[in-house]
N, C-alpha and C. Protein backbone atom coordinates (compact mmCIF):
# COMPACT_ATOMS: atom_id res chain seq x y z
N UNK A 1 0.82 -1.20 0.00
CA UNK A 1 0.00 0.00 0.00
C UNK A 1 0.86 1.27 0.00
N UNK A 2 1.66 1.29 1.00
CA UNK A 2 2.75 2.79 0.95
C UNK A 2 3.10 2.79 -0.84
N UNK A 3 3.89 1.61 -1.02
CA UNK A 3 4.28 2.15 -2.62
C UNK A 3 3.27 2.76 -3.47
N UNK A 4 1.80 2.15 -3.32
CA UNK A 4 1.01 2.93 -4.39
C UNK A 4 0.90 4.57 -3.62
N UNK A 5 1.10 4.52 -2.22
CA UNK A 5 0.49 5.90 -2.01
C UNK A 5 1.62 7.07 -2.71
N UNK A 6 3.18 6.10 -2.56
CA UNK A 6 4.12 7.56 -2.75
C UNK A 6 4.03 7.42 -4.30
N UNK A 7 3.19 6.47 -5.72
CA UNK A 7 3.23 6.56 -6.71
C UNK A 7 2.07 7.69 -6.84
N UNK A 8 1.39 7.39 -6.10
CA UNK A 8 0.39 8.86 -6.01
C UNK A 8 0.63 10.20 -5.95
N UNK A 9 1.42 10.05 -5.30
CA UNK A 9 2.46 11.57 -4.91
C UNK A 9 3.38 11.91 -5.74
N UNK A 10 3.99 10.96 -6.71
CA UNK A 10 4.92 11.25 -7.65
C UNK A 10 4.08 12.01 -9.04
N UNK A 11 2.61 11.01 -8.88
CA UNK A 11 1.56 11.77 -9.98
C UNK A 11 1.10 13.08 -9.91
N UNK A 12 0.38 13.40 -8.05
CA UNK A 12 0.71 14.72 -7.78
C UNK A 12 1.60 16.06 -7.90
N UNK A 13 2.53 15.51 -7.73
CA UNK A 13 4.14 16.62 -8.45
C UNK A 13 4.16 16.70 -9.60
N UNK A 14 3.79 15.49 -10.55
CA UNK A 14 4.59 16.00 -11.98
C UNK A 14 3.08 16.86 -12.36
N UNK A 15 1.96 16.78 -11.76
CA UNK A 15 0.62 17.35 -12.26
C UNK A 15 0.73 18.59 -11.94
N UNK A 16 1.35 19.19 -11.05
CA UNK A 16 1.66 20.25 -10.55
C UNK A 16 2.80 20.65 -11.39
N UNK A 17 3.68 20.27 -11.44
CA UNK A 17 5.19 20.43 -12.51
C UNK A 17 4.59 20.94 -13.86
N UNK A 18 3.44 20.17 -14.38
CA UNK A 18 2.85 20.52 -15.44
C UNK A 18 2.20 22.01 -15.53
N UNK A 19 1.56 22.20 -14.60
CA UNK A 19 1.08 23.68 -14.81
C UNK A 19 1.95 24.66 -14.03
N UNK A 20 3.39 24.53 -14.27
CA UNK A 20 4.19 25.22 -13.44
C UNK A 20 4.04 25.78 -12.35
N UNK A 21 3.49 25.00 -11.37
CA UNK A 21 3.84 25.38 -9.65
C UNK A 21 5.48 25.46 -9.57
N UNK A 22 5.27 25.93 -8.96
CA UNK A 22 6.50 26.59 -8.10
C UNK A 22 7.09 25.49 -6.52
N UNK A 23 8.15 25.81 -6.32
CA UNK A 23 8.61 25.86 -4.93
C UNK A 23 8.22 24.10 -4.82
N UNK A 24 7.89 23.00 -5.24
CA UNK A 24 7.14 22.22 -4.72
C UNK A 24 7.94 21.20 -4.03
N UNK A 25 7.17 21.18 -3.01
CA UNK A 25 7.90 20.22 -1.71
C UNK A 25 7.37 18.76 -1.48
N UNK A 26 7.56 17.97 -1.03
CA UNK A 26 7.06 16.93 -0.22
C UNK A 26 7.27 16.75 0.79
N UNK A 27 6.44 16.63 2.00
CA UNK A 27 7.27 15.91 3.73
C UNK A 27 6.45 15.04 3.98
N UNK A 28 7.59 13.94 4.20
CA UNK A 28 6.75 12.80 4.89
C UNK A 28 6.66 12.89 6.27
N UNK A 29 5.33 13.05 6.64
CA UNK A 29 5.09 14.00 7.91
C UNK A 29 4.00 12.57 8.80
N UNK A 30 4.42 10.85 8.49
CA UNK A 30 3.91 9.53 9.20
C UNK A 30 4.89 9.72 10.46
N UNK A 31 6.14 9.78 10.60
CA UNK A 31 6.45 9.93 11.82
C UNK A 31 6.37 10.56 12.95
N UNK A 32 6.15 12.00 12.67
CA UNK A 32 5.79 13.56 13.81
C UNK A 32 3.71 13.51 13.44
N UNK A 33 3.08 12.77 12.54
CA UNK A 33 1.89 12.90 12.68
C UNK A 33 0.64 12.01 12.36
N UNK A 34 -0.26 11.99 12.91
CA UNK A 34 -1.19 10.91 12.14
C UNK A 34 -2.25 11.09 11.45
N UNK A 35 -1.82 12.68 10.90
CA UNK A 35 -2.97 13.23 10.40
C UNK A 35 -3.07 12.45 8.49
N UNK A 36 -2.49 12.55 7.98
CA UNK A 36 -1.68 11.20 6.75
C UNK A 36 -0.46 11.28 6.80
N UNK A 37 0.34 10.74 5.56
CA UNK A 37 1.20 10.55 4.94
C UNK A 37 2.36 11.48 4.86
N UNK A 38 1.67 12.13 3.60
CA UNK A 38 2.39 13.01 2.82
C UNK A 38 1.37 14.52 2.69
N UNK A 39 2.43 15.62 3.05
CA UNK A 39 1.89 16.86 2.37
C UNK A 39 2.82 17.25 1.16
N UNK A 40 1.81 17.49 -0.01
CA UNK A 40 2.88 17.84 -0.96
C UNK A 40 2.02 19.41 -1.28
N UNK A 41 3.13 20.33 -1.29
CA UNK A 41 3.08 22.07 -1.16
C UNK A 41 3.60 22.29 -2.35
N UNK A 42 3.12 23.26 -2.74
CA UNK A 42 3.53 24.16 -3.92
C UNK A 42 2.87 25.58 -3.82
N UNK A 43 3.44 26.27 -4.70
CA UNK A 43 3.11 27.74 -4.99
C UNK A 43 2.57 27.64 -6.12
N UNK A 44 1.52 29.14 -6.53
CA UNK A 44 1.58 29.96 -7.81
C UNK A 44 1.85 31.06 -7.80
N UNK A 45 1.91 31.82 -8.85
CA UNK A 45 2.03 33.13 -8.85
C UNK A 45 0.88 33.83 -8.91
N UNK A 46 -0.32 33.25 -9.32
CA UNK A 46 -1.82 33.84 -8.79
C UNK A 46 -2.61 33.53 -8.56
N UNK A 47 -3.79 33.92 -8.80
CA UNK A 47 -4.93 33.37 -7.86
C UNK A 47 -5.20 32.23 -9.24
N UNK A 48 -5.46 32.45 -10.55
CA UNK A 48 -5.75 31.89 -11.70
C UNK A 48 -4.67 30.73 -11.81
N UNK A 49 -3.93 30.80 -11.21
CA UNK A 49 -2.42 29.58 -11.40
C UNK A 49 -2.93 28.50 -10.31
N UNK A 50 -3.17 29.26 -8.95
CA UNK A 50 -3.19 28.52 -8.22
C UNK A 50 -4.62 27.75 -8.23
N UNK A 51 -5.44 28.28 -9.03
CA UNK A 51 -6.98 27.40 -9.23
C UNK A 51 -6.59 26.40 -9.94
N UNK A 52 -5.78 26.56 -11.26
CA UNK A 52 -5.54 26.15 -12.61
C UNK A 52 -4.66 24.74 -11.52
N UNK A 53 -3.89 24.63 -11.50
CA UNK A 53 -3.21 23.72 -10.49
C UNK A 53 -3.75 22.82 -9.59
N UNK A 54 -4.87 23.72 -9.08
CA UNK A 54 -5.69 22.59 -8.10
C UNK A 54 -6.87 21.84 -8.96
N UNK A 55 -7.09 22.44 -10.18
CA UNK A 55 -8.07 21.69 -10.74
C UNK A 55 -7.78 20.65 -11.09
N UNK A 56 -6.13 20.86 -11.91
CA UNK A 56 -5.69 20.05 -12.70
C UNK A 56 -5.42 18.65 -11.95
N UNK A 57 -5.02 18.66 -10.72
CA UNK A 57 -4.72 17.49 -9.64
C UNK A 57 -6.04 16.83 -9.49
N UNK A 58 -7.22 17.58 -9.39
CA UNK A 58 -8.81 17.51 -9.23
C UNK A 58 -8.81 16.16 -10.65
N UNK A 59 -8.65 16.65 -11.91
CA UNK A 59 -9.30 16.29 -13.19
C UNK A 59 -8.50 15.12 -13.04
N UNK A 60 -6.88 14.96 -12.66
CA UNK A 60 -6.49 13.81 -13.34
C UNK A 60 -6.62 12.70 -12.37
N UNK A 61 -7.01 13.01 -11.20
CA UNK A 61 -7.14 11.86 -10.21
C UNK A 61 -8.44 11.72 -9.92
N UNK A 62 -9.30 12.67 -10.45
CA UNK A 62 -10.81 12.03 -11.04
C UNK A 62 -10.90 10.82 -12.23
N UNK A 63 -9.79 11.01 -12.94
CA UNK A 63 -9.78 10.09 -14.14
C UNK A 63 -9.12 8.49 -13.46
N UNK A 64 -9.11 8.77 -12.17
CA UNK A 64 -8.61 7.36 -11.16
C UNK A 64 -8.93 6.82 -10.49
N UNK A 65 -10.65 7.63 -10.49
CA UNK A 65 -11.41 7.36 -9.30
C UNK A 65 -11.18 7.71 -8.41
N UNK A 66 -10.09 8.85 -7.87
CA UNK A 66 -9.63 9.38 -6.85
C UNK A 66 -10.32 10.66 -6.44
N UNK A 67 -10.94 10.45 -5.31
CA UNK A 67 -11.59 11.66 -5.23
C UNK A 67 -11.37 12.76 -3.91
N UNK A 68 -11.30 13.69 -4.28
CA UNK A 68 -10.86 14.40 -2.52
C UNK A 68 -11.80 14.37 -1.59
N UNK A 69 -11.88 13.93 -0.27
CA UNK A 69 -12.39 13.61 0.97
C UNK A 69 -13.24 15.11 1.45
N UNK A 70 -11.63 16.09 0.97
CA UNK A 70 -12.00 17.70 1.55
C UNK A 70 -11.84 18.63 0.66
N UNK A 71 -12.19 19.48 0.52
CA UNK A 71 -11.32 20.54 -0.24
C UNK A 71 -12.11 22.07 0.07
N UNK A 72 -10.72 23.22 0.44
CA UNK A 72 -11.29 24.33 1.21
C UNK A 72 -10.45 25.17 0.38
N UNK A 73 -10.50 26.34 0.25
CA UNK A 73 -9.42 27.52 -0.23
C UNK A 73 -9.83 28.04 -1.56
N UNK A 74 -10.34 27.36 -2.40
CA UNK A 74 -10.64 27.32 -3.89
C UNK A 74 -11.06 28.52 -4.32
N UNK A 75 -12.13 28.84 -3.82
CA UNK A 75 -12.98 29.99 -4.26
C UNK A 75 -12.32 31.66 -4.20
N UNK A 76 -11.52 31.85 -2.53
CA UNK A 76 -10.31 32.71 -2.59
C UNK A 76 -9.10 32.79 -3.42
N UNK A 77 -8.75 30.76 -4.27
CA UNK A 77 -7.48 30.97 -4.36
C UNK A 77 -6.37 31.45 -4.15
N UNK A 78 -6.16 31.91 -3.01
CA UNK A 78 -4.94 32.38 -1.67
C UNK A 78 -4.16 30.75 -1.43
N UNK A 79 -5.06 29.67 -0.54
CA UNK A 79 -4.37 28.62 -0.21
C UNK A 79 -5.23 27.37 -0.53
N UNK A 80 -5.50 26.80 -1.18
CA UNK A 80 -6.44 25.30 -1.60
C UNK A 80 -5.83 24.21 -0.94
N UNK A 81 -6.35 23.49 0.04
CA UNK A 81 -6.04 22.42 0.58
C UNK A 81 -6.90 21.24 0.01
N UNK A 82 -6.46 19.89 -0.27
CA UNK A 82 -7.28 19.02 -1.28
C UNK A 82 -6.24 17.60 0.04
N UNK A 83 -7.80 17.27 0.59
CA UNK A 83 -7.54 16.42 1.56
C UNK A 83 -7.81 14.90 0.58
N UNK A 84 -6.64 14.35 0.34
CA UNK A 84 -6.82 12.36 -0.15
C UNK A 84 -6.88 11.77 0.56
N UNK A 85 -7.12 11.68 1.86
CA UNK A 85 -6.74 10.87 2.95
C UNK A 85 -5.15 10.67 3.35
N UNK A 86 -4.55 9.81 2.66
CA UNK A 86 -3.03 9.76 3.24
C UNK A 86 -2.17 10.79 2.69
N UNK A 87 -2.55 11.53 1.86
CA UNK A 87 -1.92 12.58 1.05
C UNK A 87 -2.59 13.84 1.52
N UNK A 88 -2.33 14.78 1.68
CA UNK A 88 -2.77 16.23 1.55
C UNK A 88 -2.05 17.60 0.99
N UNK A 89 -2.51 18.17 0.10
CA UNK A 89 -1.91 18.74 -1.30
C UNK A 89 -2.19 20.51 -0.55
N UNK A 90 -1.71 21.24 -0.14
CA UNK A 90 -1.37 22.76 -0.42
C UNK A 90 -0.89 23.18 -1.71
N UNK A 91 -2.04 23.94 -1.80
CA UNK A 91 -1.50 24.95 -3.27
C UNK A 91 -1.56 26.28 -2.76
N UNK A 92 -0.61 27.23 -2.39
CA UNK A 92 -0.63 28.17 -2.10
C UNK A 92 -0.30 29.49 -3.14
N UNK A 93 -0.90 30.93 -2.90
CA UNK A 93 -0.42 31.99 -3.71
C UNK A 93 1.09 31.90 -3.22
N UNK A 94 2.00 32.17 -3.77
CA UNK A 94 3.47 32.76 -3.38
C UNK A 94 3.32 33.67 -2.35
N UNK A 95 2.75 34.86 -1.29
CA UNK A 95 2.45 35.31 -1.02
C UNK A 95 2.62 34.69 0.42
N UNK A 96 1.22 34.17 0.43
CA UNK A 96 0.52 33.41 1.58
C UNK A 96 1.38 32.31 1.99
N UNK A 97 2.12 31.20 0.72
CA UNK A 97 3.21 30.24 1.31
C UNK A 97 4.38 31.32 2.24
N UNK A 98 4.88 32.19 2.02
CA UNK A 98 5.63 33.03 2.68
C UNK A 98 5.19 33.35 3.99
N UNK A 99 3.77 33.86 4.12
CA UNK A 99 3.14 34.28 5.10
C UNK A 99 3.08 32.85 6.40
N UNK A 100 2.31 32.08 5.69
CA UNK A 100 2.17 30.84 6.34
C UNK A 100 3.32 29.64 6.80
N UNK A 101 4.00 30.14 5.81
CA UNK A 101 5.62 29.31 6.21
C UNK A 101 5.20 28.17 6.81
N UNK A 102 4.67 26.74 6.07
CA UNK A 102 4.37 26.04 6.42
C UNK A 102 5.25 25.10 6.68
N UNK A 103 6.22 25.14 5.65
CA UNK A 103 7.52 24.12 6.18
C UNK A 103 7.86 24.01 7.57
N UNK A 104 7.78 25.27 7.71
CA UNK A 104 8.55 25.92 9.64
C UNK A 104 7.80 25.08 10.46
N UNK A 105 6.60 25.06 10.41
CA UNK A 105 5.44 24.40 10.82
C UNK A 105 5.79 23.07 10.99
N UNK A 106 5.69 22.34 10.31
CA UNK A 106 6.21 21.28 9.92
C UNK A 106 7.71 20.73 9.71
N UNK A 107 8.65 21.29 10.88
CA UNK A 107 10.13 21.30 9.79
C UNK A 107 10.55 19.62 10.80
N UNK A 108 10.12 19.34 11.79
CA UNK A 108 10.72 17.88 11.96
C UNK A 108 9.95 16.72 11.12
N UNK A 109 9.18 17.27 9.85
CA UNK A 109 8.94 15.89 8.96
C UNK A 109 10.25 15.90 8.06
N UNK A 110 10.08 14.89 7.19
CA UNK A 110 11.15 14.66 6.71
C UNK A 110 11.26 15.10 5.05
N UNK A 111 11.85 16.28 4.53
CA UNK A 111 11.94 16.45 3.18
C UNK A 111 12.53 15.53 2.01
N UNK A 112 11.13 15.00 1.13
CA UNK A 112 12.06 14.03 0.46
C UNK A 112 12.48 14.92 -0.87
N UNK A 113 13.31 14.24 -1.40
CA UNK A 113 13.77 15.03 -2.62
C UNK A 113 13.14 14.18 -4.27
N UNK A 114 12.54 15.18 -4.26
CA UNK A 114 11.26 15.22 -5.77
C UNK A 114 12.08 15.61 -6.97
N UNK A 115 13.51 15.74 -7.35
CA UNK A 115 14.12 16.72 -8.17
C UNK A 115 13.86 15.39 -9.57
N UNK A 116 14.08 13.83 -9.08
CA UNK A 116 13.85 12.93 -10.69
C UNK A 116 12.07 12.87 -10.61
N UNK A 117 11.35 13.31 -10.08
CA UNK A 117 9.78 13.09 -10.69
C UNK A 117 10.25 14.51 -11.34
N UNK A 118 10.21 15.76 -10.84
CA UNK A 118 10.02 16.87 -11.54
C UNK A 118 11.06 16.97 -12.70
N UNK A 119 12.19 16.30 -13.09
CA UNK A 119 12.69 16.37 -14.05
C UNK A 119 12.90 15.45 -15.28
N UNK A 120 12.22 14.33 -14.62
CA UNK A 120 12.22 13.41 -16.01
C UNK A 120 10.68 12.88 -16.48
N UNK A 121 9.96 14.28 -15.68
CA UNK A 121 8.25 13.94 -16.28
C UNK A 121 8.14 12.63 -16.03
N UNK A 122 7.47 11.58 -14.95
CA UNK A 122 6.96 10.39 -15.21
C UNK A 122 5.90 10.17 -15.79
């Protein structure tokens, strides 16, 4: 089960990679929490980027039967949170990720490094 969840998360990034988010992180945040898995964060540069981004994660993991549990932020496009259960996806304005400094928040999970999903497109 973990392997399909972090193949999930690798789909998440490059879907995000695709509509050029920004900044995008992963922490595996199972050890410091039991709220899920994985948060995977990213930026846009606007409110239209950061919709465009959350839809796009929306459309292609609808095409998987994957459906979000939660989803809050959308309508402001400031910060969209898209709850999967073991996964939970921040899309933030550039702005507000600054403001919110969520990493800080979170800095004893563990940063994995995403640099071969985001660069060799899976």
């Amino acid at each position: 089960m973990e392997n399909h969840i972090y193949q999930l998360v690798e789909r998440i990034v490059h879907y995000i990679d695709e509509k050029l988010g920004e900044d995008i992180k992963v922490l595996d945040i199972k050890e410091v929490s039991s709220i899920c898995d994985y948060f995977v964060i990213a930026s846009g540069s606007s409110i239209r980027q950061v919709k465009s981004i959350s839809d796009e994660i929306e459309d292609q993991l609808s095409k998987l039967d994957i459906f979000p549990r939660h989803k809050e932020g959308y309508h402001a496009g400031r910060w969209v949170l898209m709850d999967y259960g073991d996964i939970v996806i921040h899309i933030f304005h550039e702005e507000d990720r600054l403001f919110y400094n969520i990493e800080r928040i979170w800095k004893d999970a563990r940063n994995l490094n995403i640099d071969n999903i985001v660069n060799n497109n899976i």
